[in-house]
Protein backbone atom coordinates (compact mmCIF):
# COMPACT_ATOMS: atom_id res chain seq x y z
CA UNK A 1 -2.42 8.88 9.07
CA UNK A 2 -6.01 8.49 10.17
CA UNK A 3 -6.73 6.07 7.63
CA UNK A 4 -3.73 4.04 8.87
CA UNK A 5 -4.60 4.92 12.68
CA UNK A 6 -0.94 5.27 13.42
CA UNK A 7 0.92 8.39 14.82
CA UNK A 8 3.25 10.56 13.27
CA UNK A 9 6.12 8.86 15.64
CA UNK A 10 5.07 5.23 14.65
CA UNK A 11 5.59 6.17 10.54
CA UNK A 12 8.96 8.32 11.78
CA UNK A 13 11.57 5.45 11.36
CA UNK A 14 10.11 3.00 8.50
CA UNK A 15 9.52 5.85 6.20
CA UNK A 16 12.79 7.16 7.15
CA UNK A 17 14.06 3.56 6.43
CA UNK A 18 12.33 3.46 3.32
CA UNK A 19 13.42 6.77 2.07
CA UNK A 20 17.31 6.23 2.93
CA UNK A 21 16.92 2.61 0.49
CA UNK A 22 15.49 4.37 -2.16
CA UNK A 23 12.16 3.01 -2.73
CA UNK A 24 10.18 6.45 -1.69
CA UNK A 25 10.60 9.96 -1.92
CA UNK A 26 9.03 13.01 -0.08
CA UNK A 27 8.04 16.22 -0.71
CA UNK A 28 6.38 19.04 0.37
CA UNK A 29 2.53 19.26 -0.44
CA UNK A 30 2.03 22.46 -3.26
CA UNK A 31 -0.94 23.11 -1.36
CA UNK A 32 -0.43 22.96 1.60
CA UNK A 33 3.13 23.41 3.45
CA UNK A 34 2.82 21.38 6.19
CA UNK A 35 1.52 18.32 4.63
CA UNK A 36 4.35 16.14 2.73
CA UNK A 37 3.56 13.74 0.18
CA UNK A 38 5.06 10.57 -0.19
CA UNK A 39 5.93 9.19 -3.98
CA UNK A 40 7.48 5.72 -5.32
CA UNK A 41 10.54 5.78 -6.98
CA UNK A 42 11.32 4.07 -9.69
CA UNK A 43 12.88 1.37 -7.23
CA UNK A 44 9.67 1.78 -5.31
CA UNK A 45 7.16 1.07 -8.42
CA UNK A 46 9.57 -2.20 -9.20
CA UNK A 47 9.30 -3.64 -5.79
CA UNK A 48 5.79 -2.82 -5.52
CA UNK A 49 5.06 -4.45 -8.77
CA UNK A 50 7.31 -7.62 -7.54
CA UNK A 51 5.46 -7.76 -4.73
CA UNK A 52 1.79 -7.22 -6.20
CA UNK A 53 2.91 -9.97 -9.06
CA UNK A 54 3.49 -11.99 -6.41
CA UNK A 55 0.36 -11.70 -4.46
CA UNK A 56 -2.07 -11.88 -7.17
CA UNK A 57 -0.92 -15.46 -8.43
CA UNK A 58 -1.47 -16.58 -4.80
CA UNK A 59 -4.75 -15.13 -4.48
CA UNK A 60 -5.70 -16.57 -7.71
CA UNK A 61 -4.94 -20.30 -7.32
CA UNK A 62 -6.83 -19.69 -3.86
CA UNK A 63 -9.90 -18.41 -5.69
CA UNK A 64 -9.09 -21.47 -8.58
CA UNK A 65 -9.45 -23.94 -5.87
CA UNK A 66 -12.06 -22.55 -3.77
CA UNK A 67 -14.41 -21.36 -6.19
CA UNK A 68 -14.44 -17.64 -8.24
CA UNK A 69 -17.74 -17.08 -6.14
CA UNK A 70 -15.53 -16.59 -2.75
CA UNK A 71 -13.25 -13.57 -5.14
CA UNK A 72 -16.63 -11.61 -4.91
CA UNK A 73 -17.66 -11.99 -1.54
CA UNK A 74 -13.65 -10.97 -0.32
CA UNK A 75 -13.99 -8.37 -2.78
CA UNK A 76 -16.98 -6.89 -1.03
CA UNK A 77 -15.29 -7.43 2.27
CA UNK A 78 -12.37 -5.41 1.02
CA UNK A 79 -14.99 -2.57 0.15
CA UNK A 80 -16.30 -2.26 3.43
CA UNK A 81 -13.12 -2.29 4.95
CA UNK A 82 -12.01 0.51 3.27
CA UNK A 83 -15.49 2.79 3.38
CA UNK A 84 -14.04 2.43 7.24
């Protein structure tokens, strides 16, 4: 949750949400008990991969028309983002 800088109460009703569809499952953490850990379902990986499908033929005919030398520079963007 610090990565996402949300709150446990902000995550409470879409993963709840999410779970009750069927795209996500949750389980407790075999190391440590009070951490959960959140897994796609197979109805989860399908959407995802919908979704990602989706995505990555827009951001290639942006890159097509703008130039493959603007995928590298968002790529590095992208990195520095997530270093935080």
């Amino acid at each position: 949750m610090k990565t996402l800088e949300v709150t446990k109460q902000a995550l409470h009703a879409p993963m709840k949400q999410l779970t009750e569809m069927g795209y996500i499952i949750s389980e407790p953490s075999a190391s440590d008990r009070r951490v959960r850990e959140l897994y796609l379902t197979e109805k989860g990986k399908k959407l995802e991969k919908k979704l990602s499908d989706v995505q990555r033929k827009k951001m290639e005919a942006v890159f097509q028309k703008l130039g493959w030398d603007h995928e590298i520079v968002w790529r590095e963007v992208m990195e520095e983002i997530a270093k935080g």
